[in-house]
N, C-alpha and C. Protein backbone atom coordinates (compact mmCIF):
# COMPACT_ATOMS: atom_id res chain seq x y z
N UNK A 1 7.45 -6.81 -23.49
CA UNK A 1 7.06 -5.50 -22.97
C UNK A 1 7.11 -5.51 -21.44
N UNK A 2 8.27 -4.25 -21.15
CA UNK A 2 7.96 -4.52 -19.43
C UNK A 2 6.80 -3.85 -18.95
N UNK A 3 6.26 -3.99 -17.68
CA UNK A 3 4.78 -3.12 -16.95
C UNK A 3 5.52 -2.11 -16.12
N UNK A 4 4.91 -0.78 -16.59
CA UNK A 4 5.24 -0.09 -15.76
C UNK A 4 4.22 -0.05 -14.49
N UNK A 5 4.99 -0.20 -13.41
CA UNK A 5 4.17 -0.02 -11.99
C UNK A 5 4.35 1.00 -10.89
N UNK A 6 3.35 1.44 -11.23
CA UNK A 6 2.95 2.64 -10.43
C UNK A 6 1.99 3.00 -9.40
N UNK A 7 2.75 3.57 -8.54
CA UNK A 7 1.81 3.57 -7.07
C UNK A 7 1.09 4.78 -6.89
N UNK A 8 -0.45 4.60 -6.60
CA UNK A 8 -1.13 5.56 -6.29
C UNK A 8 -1.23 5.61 -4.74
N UNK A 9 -1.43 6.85 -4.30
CA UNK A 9 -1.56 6.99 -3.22
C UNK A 9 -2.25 8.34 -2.58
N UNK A 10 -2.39 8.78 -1.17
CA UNK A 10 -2.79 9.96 -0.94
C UNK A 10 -3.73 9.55 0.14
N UNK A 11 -3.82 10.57 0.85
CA UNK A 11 -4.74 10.87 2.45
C UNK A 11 -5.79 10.14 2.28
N UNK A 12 -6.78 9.99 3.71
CA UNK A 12 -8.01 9.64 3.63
C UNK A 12 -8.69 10.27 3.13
N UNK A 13 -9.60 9.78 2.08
CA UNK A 13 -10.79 10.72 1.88
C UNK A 13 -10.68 11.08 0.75
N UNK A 14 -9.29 11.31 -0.06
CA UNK A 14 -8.76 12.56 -0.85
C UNK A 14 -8.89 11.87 -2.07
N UNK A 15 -9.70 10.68 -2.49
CA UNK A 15 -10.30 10.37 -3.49
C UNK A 15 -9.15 9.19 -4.46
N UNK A 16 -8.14 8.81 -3.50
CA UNK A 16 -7.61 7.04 -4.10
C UNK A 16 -8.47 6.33 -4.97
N UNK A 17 -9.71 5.79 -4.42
CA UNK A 17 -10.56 5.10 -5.02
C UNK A 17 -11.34 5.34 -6.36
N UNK A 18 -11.96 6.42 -6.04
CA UNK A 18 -12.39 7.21 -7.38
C UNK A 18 -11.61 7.03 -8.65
N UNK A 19 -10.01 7.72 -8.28
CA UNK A 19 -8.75 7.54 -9.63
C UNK A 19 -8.58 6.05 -9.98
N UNK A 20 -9.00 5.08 -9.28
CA UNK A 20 -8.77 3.72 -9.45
C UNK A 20 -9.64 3.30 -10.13
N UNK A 21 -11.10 3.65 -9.83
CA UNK A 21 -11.90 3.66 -10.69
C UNK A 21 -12.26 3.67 -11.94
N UNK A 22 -11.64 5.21 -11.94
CA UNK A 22 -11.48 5.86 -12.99
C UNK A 22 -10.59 5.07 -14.38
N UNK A 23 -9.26 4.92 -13.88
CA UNK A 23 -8.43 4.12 -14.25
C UNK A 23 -8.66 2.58 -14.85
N UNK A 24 -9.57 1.63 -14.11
CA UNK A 24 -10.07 1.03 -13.84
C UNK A 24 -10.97 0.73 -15.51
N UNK A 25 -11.73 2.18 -15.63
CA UNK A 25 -12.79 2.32 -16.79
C UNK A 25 -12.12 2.43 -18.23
N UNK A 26 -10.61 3.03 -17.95
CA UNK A 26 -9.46 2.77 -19.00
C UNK A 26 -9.13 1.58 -19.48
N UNK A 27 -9.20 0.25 -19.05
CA UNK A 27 -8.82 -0.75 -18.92
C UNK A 27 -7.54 -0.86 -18.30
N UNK A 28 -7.20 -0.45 -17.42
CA UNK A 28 -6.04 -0.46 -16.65
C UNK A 28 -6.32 -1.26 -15.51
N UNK A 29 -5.11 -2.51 -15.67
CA UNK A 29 -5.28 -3.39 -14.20
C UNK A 29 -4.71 -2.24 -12.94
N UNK A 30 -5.89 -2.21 -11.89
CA UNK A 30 -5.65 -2.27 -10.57
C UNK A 30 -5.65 -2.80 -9.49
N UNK A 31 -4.46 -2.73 -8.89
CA UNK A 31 -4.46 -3.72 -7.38
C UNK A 31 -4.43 -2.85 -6.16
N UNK A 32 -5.58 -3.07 -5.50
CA UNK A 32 -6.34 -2.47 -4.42
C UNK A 32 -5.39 -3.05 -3.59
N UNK A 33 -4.54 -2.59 -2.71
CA UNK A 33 -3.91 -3.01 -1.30
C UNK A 33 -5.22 -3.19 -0.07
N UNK A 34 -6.02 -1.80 0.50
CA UNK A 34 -6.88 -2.32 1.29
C UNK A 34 -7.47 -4.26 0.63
N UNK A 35 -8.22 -4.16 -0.43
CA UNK A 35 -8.36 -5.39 -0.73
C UNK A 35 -7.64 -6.44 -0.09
N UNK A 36 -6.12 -6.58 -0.75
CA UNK A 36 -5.39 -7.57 -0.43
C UNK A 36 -5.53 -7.50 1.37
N UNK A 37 -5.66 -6.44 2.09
CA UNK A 37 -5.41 -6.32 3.36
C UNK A 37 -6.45 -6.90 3.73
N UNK A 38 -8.06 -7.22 3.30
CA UNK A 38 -8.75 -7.71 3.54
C UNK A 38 -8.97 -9.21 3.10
N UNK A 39 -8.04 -9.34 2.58
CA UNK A 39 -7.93 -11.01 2.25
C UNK A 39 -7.12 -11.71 3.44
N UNK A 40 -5.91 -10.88 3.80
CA UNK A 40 -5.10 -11.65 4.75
C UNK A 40 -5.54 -11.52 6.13
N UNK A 41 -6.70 -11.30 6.51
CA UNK A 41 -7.55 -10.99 7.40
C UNK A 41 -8.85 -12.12 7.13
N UNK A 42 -9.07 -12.81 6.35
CA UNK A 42 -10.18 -13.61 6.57
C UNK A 42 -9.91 -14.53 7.50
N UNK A 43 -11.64 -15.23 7.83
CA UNK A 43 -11.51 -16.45 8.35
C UNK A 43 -10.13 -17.46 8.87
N UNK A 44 -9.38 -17.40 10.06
CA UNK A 44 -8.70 -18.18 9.71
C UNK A 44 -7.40 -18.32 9.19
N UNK A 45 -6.83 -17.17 8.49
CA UNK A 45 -6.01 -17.05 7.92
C UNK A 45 -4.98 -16.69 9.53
N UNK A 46 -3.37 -16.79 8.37
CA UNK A 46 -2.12 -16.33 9.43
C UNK A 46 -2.36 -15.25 10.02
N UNK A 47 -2.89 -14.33 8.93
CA UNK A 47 -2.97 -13.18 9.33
C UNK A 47 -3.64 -12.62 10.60
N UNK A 48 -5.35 -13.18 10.48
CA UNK A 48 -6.18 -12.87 11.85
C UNK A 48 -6.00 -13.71 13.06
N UNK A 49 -5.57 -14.73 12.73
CA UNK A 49 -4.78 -15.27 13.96
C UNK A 49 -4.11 -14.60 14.57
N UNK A 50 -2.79 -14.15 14.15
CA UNK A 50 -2.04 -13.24 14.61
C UNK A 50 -2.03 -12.23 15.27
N UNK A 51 -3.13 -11.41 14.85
CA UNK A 51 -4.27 -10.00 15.38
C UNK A 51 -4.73 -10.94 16.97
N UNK A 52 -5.64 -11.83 16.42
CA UNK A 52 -6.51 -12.74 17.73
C UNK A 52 -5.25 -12.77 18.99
N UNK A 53 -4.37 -13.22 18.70
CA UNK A 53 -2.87 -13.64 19.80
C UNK A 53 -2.15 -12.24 20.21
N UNK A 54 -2.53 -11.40 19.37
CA UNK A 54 -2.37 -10.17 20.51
C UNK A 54 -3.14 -9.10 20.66
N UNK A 55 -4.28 -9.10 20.23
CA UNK A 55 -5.08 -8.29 20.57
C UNK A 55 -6.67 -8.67 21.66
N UNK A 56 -6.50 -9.96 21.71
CA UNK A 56 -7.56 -10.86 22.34
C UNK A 56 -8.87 -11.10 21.12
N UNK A 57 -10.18 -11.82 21.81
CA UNK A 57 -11.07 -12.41 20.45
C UNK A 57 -12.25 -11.07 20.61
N UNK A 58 -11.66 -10.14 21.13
CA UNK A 58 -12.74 -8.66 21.26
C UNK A 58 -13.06 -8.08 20.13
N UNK A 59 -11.83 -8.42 19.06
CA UNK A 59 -11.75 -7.88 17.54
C UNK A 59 -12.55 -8.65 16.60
N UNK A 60 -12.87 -10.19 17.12
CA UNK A 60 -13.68 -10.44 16.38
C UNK A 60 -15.36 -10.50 16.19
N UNK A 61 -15.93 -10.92 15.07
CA UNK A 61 -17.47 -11.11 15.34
C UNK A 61 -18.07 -12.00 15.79
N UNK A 62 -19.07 -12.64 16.43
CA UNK A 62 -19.30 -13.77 16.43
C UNK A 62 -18.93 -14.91 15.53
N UNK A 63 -19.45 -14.30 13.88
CA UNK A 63 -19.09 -15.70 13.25
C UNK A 63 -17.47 -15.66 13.11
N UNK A 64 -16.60 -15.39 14.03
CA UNK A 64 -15.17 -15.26 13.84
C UNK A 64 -14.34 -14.55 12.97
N UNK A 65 -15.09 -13.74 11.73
CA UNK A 65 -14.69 -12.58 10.95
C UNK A 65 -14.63 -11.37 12.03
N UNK A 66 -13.11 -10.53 11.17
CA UNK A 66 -13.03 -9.60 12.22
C UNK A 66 -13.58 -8.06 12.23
N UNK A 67 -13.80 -7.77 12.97
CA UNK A 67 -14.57 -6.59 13.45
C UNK A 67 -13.80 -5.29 13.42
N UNK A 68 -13.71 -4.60 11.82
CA UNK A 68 -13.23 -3.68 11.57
C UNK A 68 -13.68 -2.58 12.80
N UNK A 69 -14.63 -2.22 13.45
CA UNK A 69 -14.75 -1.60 14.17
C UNK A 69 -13.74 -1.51 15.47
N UNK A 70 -13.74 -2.55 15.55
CA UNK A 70 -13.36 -2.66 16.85
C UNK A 70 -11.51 -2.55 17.25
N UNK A 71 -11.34 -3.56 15.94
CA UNK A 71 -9.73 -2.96 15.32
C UNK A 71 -9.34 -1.41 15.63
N UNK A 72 -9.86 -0.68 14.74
CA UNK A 72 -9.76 0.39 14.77
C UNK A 72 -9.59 1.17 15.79
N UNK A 73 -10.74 0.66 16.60
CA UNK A 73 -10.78 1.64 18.40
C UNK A 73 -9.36 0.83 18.81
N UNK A 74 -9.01 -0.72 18.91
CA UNK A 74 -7.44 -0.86 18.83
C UNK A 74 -6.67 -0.11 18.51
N UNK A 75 -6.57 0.36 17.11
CA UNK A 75 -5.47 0.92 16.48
C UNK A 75 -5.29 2.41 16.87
N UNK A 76 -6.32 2.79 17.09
CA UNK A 76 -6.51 4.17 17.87
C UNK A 76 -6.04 4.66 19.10
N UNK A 77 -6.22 3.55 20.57
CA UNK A 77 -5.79 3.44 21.48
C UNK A 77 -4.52 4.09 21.72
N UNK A 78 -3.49 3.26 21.66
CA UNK A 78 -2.25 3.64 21.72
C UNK A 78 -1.45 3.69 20.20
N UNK A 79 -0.56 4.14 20.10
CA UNK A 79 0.23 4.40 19.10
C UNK A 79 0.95 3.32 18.46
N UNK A 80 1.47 2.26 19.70
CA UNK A 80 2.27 1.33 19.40
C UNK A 80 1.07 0.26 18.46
N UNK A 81 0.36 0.56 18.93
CA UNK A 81 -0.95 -0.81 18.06
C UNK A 81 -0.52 -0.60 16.70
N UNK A 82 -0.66 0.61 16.42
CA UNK A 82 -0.57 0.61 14.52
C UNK A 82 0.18 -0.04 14.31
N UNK A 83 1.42 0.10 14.35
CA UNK A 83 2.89 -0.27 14.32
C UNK A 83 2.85 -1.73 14.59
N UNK A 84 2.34 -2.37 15.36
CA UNK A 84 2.06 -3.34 15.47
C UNK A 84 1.08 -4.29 14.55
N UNK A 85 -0.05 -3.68 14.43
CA UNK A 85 -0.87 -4.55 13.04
C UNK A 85 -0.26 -4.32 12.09
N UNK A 86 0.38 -3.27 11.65
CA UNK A 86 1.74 -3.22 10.11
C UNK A 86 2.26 -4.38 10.30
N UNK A 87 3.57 -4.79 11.22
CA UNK A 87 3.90 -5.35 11.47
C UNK A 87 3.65 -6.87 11.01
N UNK A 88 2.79 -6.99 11.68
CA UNK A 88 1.60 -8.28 11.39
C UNK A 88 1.10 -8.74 10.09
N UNK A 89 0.67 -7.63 9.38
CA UNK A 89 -0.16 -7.95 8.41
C UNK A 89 0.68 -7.36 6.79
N UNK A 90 1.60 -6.56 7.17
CA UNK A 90 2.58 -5.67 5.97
C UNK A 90 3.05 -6.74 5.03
N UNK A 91 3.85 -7.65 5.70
CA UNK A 91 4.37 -8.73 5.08
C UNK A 91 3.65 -9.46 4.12
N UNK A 92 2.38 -10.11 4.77
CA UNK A 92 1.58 -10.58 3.86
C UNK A 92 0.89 -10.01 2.93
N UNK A 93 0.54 -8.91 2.99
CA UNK A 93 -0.20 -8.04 2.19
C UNK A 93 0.91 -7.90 0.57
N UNK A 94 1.74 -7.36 1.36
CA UNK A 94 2.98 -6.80 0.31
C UNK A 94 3.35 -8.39 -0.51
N UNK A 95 3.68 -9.74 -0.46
CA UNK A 95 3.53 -11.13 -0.82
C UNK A 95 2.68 -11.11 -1.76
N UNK A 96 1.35 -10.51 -1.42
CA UNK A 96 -0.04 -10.87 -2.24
C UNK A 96 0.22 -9.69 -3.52
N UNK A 97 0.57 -8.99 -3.27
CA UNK A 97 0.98 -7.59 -4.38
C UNK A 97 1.80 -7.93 -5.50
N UNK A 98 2.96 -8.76 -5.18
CA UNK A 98 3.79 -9.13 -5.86
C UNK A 98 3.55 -10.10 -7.13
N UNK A 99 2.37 -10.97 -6.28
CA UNK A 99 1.99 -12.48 -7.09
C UNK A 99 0.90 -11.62 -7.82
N UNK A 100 0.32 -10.55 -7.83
CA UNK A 100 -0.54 -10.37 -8.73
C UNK A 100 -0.16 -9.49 -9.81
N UNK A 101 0.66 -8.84 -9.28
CA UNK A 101 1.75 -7.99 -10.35
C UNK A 101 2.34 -8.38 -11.30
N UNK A 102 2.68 -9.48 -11.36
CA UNK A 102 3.33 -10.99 -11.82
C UNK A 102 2.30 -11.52 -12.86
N UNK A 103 1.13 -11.44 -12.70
CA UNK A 103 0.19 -11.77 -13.58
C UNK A 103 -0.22 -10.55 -14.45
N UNK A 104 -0.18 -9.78 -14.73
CA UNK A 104 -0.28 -8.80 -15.78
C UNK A 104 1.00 -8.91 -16.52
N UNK A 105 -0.41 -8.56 -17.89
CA UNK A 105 0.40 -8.30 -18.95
C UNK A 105 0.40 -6.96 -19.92
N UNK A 106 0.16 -5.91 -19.11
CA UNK A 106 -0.25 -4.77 -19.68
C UNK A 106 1.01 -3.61 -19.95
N UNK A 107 0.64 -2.73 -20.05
CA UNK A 107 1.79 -1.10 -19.89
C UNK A 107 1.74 -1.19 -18.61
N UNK A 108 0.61 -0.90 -18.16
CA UNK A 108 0.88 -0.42 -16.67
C UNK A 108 0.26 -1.25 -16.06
N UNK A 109 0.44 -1.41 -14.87
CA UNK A 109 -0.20 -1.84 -13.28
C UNK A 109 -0.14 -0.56 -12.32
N UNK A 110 -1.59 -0.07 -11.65
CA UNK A 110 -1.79 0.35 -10.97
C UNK A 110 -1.75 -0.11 -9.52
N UNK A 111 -1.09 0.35 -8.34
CA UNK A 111 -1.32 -0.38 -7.04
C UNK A 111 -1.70 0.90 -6.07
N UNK A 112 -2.69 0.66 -5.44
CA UNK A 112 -3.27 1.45 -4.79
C UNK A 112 -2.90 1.50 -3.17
N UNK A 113 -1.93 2.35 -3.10
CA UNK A 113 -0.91 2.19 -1.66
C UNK A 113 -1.06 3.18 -0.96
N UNK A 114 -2.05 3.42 0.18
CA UNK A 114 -2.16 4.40 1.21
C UNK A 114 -0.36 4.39 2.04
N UNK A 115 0.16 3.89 2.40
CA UNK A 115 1.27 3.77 3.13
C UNK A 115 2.23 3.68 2.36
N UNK A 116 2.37 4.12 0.88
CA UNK A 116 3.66 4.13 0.40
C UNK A 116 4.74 4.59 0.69
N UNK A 117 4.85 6.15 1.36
CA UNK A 117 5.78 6.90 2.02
C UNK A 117 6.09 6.37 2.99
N UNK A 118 5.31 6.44 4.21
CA UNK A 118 5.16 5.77 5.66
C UNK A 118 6.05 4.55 5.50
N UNK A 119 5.98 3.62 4.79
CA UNK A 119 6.46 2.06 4.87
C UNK A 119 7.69 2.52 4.38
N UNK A 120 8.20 3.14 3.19
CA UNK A 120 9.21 3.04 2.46
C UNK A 120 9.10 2.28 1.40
N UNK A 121 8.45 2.66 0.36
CA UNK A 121 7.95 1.19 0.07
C UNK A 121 7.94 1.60 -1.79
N UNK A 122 8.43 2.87 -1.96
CA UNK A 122 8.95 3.69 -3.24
C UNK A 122 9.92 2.78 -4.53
N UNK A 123 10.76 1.53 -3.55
CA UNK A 123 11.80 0.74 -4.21
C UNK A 123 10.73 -0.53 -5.13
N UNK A 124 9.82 -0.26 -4.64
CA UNK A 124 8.79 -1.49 -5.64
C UNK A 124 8.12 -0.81 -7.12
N UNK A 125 8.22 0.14 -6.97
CA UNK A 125 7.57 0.99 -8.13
C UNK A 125 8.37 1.78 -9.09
N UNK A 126 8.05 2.21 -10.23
CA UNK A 126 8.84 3.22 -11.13
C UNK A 126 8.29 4.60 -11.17
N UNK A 127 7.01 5.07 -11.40
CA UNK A 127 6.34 5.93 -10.69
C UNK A 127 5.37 6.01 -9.60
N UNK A 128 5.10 7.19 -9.11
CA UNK A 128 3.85 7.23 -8.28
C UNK A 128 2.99 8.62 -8.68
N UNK A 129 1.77 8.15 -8.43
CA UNK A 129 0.90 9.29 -8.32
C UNK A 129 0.34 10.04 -6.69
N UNK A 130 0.07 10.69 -6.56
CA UNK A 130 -0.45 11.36 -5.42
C UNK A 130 -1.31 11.98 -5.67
N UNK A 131 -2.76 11.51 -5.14
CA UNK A 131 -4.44 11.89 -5.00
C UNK A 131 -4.09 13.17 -4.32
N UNK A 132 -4.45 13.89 -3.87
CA UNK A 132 -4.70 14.89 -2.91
C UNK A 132 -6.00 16.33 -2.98
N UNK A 133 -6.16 16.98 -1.80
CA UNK A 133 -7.23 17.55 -1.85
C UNK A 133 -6.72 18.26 -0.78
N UNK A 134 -7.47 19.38 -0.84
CA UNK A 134 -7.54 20.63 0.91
C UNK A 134 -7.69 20.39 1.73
N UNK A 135 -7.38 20.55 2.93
CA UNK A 135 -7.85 19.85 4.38
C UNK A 135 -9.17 19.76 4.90
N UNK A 136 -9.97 21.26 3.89
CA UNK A 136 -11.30 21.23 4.71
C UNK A 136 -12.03 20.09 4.00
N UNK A 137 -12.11 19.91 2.39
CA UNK A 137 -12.39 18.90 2.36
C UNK A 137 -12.18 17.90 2.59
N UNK A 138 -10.97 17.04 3.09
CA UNK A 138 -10.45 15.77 3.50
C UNK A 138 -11.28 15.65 4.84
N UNK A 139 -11.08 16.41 5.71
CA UNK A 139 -11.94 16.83 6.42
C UNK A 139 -13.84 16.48 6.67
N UNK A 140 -14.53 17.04 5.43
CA UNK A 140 -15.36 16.89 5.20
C UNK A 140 -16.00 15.62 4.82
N UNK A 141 -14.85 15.26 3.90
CA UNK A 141 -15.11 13.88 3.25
C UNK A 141 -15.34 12.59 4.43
N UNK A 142 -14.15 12.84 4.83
CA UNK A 142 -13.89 11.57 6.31
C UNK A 142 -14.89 11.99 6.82
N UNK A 143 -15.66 12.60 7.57
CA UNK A 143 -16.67 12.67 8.46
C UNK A 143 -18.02 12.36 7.71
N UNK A 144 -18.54 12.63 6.50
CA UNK A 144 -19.56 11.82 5.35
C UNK A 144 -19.32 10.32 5.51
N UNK A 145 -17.91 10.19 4.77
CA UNK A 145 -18.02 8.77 4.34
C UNK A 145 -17.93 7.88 6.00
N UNK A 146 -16.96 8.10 6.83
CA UNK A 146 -16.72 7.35 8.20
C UNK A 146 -18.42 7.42 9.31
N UNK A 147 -18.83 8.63 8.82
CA UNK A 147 -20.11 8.83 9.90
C UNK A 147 -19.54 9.19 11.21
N UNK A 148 -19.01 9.84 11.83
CA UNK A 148 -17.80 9.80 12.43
C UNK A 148 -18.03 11.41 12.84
N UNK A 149 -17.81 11.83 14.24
CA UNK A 149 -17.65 13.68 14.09
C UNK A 149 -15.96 14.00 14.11
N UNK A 150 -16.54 15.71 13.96
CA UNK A 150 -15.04 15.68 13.65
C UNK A 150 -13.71 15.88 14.43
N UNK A 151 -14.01 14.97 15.86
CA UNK A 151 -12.69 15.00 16.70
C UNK A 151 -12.17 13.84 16.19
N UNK A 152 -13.08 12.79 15.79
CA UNK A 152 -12.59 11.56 15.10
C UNK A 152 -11.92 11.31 14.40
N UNK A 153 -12.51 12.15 13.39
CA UNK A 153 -12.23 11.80 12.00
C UNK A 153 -11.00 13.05 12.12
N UNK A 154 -10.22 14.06 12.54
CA UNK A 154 -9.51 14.61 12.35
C UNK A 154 -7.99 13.83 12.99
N UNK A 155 -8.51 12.64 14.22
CA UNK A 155 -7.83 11.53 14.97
C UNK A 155 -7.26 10.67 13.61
N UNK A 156 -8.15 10.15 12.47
CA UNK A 156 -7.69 9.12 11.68
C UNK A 156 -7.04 10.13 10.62
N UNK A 157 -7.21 11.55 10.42
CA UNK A 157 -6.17 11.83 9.76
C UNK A 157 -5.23 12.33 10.33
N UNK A 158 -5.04 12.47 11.69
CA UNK A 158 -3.36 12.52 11.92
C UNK A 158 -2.72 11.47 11.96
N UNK A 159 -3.41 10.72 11.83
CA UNK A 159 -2.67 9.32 12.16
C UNK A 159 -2.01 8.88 10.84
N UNK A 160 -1.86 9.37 9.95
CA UNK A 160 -1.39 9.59 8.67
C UNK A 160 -0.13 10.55 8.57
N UNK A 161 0.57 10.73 7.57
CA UNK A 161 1.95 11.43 7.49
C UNK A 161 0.92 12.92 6.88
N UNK A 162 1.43 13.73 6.99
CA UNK A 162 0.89 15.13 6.20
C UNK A 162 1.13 15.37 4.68
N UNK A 163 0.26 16.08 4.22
CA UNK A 163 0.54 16.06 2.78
C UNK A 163 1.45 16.40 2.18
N UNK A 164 2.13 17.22 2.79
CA UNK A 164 3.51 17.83 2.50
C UNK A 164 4.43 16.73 2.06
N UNK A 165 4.62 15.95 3.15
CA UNK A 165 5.65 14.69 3.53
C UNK A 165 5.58 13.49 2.53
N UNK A 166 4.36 13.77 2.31
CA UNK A 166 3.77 12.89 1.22
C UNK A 166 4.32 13.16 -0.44
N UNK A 167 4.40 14.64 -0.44
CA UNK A 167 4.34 14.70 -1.76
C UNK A 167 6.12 14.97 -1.84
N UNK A 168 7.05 14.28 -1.04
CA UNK A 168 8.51 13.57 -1.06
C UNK A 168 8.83 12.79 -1.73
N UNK A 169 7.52 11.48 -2.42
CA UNK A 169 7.92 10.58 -2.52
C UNK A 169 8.17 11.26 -3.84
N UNK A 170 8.30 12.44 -4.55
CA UNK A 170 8.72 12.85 -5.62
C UNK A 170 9.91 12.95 -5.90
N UNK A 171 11.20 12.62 -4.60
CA UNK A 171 12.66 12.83 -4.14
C UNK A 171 13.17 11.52 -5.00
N UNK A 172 12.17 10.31 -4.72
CA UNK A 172 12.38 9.29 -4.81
C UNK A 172 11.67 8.43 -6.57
N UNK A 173 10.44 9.07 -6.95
CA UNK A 173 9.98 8.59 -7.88
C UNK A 173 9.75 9.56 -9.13
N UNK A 174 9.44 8.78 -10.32
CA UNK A 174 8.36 10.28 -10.89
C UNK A 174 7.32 10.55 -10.29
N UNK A 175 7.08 11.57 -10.58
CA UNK A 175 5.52 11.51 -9.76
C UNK A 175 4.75 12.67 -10.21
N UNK A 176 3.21 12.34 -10.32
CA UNK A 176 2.50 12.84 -11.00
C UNK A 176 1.15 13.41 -10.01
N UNK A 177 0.60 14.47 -9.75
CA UNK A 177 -0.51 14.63 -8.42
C UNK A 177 -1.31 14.80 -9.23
N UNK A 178 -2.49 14.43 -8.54
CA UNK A 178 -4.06 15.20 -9.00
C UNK A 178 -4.69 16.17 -7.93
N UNK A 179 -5.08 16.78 -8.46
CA UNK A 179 -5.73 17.77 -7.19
C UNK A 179 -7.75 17.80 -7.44
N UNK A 180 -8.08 16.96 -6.29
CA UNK A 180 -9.48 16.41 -6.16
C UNK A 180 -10.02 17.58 -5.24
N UNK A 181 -10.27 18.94 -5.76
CA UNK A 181 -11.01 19.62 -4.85
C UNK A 181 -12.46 20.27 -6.00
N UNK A 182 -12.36 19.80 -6.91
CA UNK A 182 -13.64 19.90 -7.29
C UNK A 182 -14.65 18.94 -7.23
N UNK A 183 -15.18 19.02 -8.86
CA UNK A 183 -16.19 17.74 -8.97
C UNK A 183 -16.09 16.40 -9.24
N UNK A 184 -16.25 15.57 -9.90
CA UNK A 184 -16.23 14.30 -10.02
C UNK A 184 -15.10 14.27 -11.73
N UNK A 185 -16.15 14.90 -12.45
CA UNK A 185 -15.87 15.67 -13.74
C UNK A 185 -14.58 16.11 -14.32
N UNK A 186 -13.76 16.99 -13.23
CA UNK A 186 -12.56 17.42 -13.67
C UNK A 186 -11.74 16.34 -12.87
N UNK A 187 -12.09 15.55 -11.57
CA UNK A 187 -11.05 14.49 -11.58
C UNK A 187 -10.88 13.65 -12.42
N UNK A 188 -12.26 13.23 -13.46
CA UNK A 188 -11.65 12.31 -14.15
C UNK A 188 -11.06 12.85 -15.50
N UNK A 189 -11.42 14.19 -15.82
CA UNK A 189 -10.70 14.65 -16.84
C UNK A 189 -9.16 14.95 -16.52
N UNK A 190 -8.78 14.93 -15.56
CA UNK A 190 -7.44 15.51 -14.92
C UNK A 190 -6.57 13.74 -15.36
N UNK A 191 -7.41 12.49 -14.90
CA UNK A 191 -6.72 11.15 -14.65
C UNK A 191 -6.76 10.66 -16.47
N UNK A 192 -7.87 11.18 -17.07
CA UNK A 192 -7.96 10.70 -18.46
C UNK A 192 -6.42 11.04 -19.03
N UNK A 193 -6.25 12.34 -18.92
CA UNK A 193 -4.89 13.14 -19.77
C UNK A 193 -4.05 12.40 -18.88
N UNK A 194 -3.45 12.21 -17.52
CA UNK A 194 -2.75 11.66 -16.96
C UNK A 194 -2.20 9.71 -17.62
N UNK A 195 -3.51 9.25 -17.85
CA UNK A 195 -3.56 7.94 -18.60
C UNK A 195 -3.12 8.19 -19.70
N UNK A 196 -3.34 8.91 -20.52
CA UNK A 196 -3.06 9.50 -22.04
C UNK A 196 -1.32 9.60 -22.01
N UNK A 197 -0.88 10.36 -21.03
CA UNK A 197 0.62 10.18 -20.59
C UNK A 197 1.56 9.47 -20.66
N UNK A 198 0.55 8.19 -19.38
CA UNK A 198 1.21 7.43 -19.19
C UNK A 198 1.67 6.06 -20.07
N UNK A 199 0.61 5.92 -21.30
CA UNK A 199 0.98 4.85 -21.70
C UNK A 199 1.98 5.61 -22.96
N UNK A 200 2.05 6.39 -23.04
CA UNK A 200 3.10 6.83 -24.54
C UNK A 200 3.98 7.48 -24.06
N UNK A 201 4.70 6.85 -22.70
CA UNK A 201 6.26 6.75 -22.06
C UNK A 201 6.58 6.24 -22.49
């Protein structure tokens, strides 16, 4: 039996996690990318080294773990930074995706890919899904969950491709959206039938 692998994705805020969750409660393996991104970032690793050698030891904490905060006001700075920690850390991340993908033995594998469009990154998958929601709530959400006002938090979502652009990667994949502008309730009734779908392809 081959796995079908399919990439979830969608804006900040606009409820990735939740559908993974959700998914998750299906018995469906998911692979969290932030995760993996936070592995190749520990202690020590190639990865935060790498960050340390060009960003200086400002990013890190005392006990030498790094200081998502402070990253961020990095990545924020100038433009070229993003592009630059991709750079850095894409490779490895995307390595770690592969080897765990590799270990399932299911219908599907879920991978949870904020940057799927952005990277190009459509040729690893057979479908994708796309989370999405309204701006005022994306909006809303980022400034709850980040704590953050909203010149900020409207900063970390431009720094993202637009939803529009996003919902392209349909040029390229199947693709299936959810639309998260209600309650909790109809997203997961929306991902249940979506699961129901997907395994009796």
């Amino acid at each position: 039996m081959s796995t079908l692998k399919i990439a979830l994705t969608g804006g900040i805020a606009c409820g990735k996690s939740t559908v993974s969750q959700i998914f998750k409660n299906l018995g469906v393996m998911v692979i969290d990318l932030d995760d993996l991104a936070r592995e190749v970032v520990e202690p020590n690793t190639k990865g935060l080294k790498a960050l340390v050698k060009h960003f200086g030891a400002d990013i890190l904490n005392q006990d030498g773990s790094l200081n998502r905060g402070n990253l961020r006001t990095v990545l924020l700075e100038k433009e070229d930074n993003q592009a630059l920690i991709e750079e850095i850390l894409h490779p490895e991340i995307l390595e770690k995706m592969q080897i765990e993908i590799k270990k399932v033995k299911n219908k599907l594998v879920i991978v949870e890919i904020p940057l799927l469009v952005e990277k190009n990154l459509t040729y690893l998958f057979d479908r994708a899904i796309v989370v999405s929601c309204n701006e005022q709530k994306q909006l809303e959400r980022v400034i709850n969950r980040e704590k953050i006002d909203e010149k900020q938090a409207k900063k970390l979502i431009n720094a993202q491709i637009d939803h529009e652009s996003r919902l392209k990667v349909a040029d390229q994949l199947p693709t299936d959206v959810l639309e998260n502008n209600a309650d909790f309730i109809k997203l997961e009734q929306q991902t249940q039938a979506l699961y129901q779908k997907l395994i009796n392809l």
